[in-house]
N, C-alpha and C. Protein backbone atom coordinates (compact mmCIF):
# COMPACT_ATOMS: atom_id res chain seq x y z
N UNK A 1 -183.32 -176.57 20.61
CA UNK A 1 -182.51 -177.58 21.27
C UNK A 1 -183.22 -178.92 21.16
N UNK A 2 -182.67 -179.89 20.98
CA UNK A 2 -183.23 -181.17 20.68
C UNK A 2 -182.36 -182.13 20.89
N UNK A 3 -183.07 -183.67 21.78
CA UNK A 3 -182.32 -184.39 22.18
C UNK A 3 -181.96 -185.62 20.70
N UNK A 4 -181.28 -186.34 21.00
CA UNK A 4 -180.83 -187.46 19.73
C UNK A 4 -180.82 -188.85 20.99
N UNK A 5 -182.17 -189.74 20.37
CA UNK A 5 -181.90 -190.98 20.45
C UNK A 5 -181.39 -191.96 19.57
N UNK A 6 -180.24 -192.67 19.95
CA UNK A 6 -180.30 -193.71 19.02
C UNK A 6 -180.68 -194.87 19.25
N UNK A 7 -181.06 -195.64 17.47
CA UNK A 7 -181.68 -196.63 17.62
C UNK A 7 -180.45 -197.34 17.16
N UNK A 8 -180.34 -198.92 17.36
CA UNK A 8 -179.45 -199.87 16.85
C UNK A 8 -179.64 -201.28 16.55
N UNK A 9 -179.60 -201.78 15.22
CA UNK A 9 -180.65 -203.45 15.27
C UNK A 9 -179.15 -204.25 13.89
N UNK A 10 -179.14 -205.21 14.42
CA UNK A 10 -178.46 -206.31 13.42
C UNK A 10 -178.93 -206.94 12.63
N UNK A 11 -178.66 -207.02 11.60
CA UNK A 11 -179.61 -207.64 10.12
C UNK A 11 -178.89 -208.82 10.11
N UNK A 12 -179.81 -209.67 10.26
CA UNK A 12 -179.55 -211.56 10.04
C UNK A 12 -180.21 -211.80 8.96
N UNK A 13 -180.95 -211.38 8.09
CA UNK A 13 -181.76 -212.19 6.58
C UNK A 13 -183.08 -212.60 7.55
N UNK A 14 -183.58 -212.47 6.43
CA UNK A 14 -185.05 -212.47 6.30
C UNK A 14 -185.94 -211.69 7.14
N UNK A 15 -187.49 -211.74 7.45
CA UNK A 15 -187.70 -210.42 8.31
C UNK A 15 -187.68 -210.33 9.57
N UNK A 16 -187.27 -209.49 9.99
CA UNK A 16 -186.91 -209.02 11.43
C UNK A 16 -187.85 -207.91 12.15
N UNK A 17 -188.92 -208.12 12.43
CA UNK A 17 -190.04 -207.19 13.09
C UNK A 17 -189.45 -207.29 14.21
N UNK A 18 -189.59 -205.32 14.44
CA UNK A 18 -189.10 -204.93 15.86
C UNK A 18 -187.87 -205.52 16.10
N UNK A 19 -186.70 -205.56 15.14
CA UNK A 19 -185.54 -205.98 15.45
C UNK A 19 -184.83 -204.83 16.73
N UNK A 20 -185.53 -203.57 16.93
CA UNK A 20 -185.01 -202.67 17.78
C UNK A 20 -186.23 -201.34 18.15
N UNK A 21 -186.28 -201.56 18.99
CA UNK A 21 -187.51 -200.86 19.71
C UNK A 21 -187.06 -199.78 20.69
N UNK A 22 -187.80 -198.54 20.92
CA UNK A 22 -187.04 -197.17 21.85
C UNK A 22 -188.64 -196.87 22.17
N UNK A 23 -188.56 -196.56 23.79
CA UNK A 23 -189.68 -195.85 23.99
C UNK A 23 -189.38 -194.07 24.24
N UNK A 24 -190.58 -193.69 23.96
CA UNK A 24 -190.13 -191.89 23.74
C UNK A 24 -189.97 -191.61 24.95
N UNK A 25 -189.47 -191.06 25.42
CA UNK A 25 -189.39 -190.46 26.90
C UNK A 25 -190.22 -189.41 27.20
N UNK A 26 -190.76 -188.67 26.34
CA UNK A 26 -191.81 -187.89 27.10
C UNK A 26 -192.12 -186.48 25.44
N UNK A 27 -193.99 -186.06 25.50
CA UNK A 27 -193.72 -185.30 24.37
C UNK A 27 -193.10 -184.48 23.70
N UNK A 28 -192.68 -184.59 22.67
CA UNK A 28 -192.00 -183.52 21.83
C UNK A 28 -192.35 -183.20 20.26
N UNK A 29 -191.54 -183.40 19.79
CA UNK A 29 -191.50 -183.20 17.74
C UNK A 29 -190.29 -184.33 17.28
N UNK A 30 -190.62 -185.00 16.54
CA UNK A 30 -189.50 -185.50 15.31
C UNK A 30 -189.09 -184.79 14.51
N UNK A 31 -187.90 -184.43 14.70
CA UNK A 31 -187.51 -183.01 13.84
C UNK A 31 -186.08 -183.35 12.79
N UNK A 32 -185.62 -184.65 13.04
CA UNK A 32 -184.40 -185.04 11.71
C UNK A 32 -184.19 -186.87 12.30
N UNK A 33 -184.41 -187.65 10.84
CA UNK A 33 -184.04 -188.56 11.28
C UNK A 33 -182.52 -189.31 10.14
N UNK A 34 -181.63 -189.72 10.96
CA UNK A 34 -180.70 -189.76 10.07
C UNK A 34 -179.94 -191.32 10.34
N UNK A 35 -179.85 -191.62 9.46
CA UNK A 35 -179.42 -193.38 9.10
C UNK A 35 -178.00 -193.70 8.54
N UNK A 36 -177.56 -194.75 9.39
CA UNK A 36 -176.22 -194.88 8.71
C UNK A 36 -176.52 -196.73 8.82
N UNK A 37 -176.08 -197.34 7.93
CA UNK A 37 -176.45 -198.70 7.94
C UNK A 37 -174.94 -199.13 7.15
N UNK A 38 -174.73 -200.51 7.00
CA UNK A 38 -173.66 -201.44 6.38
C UNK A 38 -174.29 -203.02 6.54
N UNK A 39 -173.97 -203.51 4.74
CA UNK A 39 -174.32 -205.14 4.83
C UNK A 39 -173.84 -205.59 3.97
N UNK A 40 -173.54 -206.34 3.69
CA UNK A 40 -172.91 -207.82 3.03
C UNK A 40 -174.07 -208.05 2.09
N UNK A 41 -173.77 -207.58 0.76
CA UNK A 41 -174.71 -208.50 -0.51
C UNK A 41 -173.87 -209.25 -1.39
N UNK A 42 -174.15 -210.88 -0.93
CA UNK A 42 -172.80 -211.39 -2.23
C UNK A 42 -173.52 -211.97 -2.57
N UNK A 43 -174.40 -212.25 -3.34
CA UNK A 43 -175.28 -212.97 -4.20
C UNK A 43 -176.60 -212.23 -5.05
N UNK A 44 -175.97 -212.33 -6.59
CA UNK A 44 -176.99 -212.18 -7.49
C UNK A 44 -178.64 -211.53 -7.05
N UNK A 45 -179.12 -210.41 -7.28
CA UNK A 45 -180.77 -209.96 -6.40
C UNK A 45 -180.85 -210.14 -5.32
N UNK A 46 -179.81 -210.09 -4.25
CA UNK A 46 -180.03 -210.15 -3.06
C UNK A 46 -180.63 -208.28 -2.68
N UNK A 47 -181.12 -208.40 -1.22
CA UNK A 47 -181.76 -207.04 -1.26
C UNK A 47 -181.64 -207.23 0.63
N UNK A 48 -182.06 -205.45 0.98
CA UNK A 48 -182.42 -205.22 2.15
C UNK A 48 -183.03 -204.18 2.32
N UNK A 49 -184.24 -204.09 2.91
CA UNK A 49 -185.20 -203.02 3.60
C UNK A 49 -185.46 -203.12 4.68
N UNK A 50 -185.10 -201.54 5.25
CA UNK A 50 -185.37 -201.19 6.53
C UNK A 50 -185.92 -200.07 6.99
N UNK A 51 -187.00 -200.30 7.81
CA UNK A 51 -188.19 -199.27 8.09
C UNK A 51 -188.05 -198.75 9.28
N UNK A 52 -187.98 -197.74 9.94
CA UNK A 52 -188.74 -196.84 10.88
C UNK A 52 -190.21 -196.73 10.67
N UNK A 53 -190.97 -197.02 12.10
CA UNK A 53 -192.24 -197.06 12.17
C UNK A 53 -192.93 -196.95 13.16
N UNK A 54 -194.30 -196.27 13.61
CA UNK A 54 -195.13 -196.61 14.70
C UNK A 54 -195.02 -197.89 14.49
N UNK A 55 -195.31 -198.65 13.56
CA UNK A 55 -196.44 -199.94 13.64
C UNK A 55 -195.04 -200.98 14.16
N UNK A 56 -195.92 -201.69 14.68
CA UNK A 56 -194.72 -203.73 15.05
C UNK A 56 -194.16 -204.37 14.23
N UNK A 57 -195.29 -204.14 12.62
CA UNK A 57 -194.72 -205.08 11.92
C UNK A 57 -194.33 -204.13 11.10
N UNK A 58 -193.49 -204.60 10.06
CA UNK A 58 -193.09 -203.98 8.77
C UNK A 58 -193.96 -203.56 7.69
N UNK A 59 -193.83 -202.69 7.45
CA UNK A 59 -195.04 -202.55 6.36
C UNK A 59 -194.76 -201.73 4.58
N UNK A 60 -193.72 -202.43 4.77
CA UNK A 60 -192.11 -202.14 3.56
C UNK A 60 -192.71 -202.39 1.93
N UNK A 61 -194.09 -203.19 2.02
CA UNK A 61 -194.62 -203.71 0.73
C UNK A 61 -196.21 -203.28 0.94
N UNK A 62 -196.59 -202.58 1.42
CA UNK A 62 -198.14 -201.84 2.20
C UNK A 62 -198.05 -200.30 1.32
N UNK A 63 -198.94 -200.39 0.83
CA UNK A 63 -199.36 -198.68 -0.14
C UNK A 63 -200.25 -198.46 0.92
N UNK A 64 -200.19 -196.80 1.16
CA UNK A 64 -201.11 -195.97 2.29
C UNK A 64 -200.47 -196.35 3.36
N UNK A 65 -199.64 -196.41 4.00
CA UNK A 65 -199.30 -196.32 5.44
C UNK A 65 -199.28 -195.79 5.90
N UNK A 66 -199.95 -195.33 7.16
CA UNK A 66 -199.96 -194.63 7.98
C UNK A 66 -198.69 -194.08 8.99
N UNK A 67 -197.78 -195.59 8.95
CA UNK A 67 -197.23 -195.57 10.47
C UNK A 67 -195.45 -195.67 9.94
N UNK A 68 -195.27 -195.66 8.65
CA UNK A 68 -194.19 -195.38 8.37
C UNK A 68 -193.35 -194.43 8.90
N UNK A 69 -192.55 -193.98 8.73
CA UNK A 69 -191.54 -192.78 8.99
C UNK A 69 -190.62 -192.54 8.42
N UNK A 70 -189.78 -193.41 8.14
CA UNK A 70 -188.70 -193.33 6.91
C UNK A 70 -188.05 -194.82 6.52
N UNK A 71 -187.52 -195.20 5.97
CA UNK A 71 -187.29 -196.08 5.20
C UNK A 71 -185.94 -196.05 4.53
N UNK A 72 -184.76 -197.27 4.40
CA UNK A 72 -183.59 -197.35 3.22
C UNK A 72 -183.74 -198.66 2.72
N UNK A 73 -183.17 -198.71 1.43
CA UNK A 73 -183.06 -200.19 1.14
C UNK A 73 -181.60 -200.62 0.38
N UNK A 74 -181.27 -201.55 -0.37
CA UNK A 74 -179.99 -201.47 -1.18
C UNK A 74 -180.48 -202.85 -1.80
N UNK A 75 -180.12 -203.33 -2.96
CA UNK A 75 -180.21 -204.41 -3.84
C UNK A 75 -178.50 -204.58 -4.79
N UNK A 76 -178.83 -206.12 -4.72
CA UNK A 76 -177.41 -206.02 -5.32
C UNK A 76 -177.63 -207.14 -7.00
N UNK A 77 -177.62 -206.46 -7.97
CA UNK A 77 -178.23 -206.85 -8.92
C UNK A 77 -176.72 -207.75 -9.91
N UNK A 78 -175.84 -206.91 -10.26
CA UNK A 78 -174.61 -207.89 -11.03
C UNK A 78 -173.38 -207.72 -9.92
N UNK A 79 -173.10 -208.81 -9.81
CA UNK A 79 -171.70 -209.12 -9.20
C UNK A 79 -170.05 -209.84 -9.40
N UNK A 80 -169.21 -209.03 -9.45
CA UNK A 80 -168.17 -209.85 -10.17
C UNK A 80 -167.72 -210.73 -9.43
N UNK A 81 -166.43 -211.64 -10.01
CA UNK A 81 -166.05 -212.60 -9.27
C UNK A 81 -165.39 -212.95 -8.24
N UNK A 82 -165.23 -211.28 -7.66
CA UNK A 82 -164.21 -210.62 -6.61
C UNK A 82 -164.64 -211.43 -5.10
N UNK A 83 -165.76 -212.06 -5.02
CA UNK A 83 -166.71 -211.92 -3.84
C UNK A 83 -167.46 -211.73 -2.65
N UNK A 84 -166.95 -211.04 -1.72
CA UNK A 84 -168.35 -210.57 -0.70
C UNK A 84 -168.45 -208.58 -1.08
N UNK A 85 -169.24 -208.28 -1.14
CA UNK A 85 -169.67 -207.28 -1.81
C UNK A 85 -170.42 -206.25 -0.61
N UNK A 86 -169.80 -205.12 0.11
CA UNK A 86 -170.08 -204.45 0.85
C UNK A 86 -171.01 -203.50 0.79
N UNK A 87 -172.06 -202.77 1.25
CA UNK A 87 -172.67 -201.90 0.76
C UNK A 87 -172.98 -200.37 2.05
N UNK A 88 -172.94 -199.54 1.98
CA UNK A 88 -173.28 -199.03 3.25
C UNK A 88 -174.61 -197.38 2.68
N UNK A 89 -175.18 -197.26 3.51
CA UNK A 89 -176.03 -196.45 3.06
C UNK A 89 -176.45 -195.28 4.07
N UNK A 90 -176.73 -194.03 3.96
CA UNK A 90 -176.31 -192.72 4.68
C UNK A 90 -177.66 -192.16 4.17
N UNK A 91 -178.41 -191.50 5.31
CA UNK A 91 -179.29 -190.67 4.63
C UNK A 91 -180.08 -189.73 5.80
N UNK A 92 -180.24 -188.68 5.76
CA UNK A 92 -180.60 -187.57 6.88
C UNK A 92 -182.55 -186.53 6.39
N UNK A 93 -183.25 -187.25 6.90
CA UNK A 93 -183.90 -186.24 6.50
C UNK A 93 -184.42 -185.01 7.55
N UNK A 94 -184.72 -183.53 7.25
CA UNK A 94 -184.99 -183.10 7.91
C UNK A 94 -186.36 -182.01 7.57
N UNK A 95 -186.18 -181.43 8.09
CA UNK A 95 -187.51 -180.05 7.70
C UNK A 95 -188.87 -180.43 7.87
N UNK A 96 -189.26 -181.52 8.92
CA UNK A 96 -190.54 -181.65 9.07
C UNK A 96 -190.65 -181.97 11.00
N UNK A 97 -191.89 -182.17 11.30
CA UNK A 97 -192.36 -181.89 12.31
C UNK A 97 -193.27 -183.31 12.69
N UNK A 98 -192.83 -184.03 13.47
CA UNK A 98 -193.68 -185.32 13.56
C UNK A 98 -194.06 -185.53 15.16
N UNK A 99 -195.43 -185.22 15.26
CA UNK A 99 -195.14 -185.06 16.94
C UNK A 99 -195.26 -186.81 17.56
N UNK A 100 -194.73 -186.55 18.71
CA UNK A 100 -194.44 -187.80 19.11
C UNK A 100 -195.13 -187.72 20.96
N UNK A 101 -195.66 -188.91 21.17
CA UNK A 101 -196.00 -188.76 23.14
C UNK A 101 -195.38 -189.53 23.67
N UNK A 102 -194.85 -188.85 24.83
CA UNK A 102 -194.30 -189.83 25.60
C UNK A 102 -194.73 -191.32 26.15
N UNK A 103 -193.98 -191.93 26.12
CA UNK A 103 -194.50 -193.47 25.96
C UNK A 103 -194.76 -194.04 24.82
N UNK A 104 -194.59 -193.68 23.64
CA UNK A 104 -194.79 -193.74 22.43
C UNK A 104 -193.71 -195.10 22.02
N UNK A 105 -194.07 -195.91 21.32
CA UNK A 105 -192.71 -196.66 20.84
C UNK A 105 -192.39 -196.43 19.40
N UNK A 106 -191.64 -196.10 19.02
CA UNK A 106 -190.69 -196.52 17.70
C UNK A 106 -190.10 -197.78 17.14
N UNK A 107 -189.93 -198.54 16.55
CA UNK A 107 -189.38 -199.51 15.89
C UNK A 107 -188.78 -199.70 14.70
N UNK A 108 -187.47 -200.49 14.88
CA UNK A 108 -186.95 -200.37 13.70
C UNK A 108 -187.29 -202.16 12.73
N UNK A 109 -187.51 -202.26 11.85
CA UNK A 109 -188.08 -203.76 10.69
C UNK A 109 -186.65 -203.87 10.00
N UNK A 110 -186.25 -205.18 9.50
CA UNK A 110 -185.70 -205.51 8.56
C UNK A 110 -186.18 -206.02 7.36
N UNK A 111 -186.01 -206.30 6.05
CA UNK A 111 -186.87 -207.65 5.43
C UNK A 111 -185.31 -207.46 4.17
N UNK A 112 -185.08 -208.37 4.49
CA UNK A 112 -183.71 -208.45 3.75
C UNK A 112 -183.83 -210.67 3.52
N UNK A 113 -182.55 -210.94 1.90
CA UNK A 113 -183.14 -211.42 1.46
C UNK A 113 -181.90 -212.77 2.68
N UNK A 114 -182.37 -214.49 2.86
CA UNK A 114 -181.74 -215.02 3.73
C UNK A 114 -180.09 -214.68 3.50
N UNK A 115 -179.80 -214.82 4.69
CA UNK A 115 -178.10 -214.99 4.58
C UNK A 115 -177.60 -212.81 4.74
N UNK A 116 -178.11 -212.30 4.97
CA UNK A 116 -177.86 -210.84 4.47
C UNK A 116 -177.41 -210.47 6.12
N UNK A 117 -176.04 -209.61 6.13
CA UNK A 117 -175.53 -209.81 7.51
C UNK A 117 -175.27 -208.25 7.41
N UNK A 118 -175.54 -207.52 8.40
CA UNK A 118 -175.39 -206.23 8.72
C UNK A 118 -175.46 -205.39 10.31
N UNK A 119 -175.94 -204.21 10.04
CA UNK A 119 -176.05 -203.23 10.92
C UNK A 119 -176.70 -202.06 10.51
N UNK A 120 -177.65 -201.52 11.08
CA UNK A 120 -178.19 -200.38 10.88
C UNK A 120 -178.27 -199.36 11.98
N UNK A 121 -177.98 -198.36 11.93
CA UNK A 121 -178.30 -197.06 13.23
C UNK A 121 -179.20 -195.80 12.57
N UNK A 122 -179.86 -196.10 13.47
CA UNK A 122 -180.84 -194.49 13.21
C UNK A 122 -181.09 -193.46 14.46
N UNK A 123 -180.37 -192.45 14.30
CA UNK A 123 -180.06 -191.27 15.29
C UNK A 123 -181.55 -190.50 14.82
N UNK A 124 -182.61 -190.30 15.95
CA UNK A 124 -183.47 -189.38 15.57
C UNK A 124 -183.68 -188.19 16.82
N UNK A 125 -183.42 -187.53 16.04
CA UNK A 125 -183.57 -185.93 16.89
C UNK A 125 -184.90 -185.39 17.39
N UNK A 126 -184.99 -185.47 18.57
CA UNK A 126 -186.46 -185.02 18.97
C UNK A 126 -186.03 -183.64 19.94
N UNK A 127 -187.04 -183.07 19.64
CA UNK A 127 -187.30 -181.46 20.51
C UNK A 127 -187.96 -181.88 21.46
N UNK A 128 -188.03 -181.71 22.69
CA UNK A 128 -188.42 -181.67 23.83
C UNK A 128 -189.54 -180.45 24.42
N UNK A 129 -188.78 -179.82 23.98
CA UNK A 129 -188.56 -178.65 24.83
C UNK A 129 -189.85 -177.23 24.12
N UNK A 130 -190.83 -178.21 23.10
CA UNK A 130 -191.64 -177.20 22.52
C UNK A 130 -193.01 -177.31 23.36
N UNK A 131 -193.90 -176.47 23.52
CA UNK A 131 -195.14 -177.05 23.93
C UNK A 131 -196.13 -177.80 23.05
N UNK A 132 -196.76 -178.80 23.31
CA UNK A 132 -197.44 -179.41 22.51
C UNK A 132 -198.87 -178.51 22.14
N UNK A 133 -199.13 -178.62 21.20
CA UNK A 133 -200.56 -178.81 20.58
C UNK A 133 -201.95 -179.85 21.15
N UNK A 134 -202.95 -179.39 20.56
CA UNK A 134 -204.12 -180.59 21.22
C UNK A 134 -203.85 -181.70 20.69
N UNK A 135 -204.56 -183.18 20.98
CA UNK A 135 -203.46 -184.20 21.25
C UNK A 135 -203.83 -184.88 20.00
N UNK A 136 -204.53 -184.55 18.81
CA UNK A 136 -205.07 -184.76 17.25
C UNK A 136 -204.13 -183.82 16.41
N UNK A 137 -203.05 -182.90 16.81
CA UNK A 137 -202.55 -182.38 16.00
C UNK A 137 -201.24 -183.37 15.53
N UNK A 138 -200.68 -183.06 14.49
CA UNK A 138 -199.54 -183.92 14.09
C UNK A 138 -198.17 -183.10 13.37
N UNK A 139 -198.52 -181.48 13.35
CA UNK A 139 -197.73 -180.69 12.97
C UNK A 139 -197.58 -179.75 14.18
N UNK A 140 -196.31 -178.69 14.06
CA UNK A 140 -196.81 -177.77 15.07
C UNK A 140 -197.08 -176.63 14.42
């Protein structure tokens, strides 16, 4: 049994640290995190990345991260002359075990390119209801 928080943040262009922040309510497991997002790319290489993370800031262009969690992005490379250009992006991962403590914060980053207008939601499923491990473990 596992509860679902959601997260919810608006994409205005350019970066958005901690555009949406959730504190954990108390220990459990990260057990599926699943993303549904929509944005507006009408211009030639426009782009958007958006992170789930321990960390405050974004860390979307950082090799070795620690504090990541999951991540979407979308780029909009040729465009016809039709113009504003919709994009929406869906993605669920599951089968792993991320323990989490209560009081813990989560955050959601933007880094999308100026002018980029959206919405992102990330529903993440946490177990409650398991007993924890000693407080260095990170699997169960």
């Amino acid at each position: 049994m596992s509860d679902i928080i959601g997260m919810q943040g608006d994409i205005t262009g350019g970066v958005q640290n901690g555009m949406s922040m959730i504190d954990i309510p108390s220990d459990g497991f990260l057990i599926v995190v699943d993303w549904d997002a929509h944005f507006t790319l009408d211009a030639a290489n426009e782009f958007v990345e958006i992170e789930l993370s321990f960390i405050t800031t974004n860390q979307t262009l950082t090799n070795d991260t620690r504090g990541r969690i999951s991540s979407i992005s979308a780029q909009a490379e040729v465009l016809s002359a039709v113009g504003l250009h919709g994009f929406s992006v869906q993605k669920a991962i599951s089968g792993f075990d991320v323990r989490v403590a209560g009081g813990e914060r989560l955050f959601l980053h933007s880094n999308a390119t100026a002018g980029v207008q959206g919405t992102v939601r990330c529903n993440l499923f946490v177990d409650f209801n398991t007993a924890l491990t000693r407080r260095s473990a990170r699997r169960r």
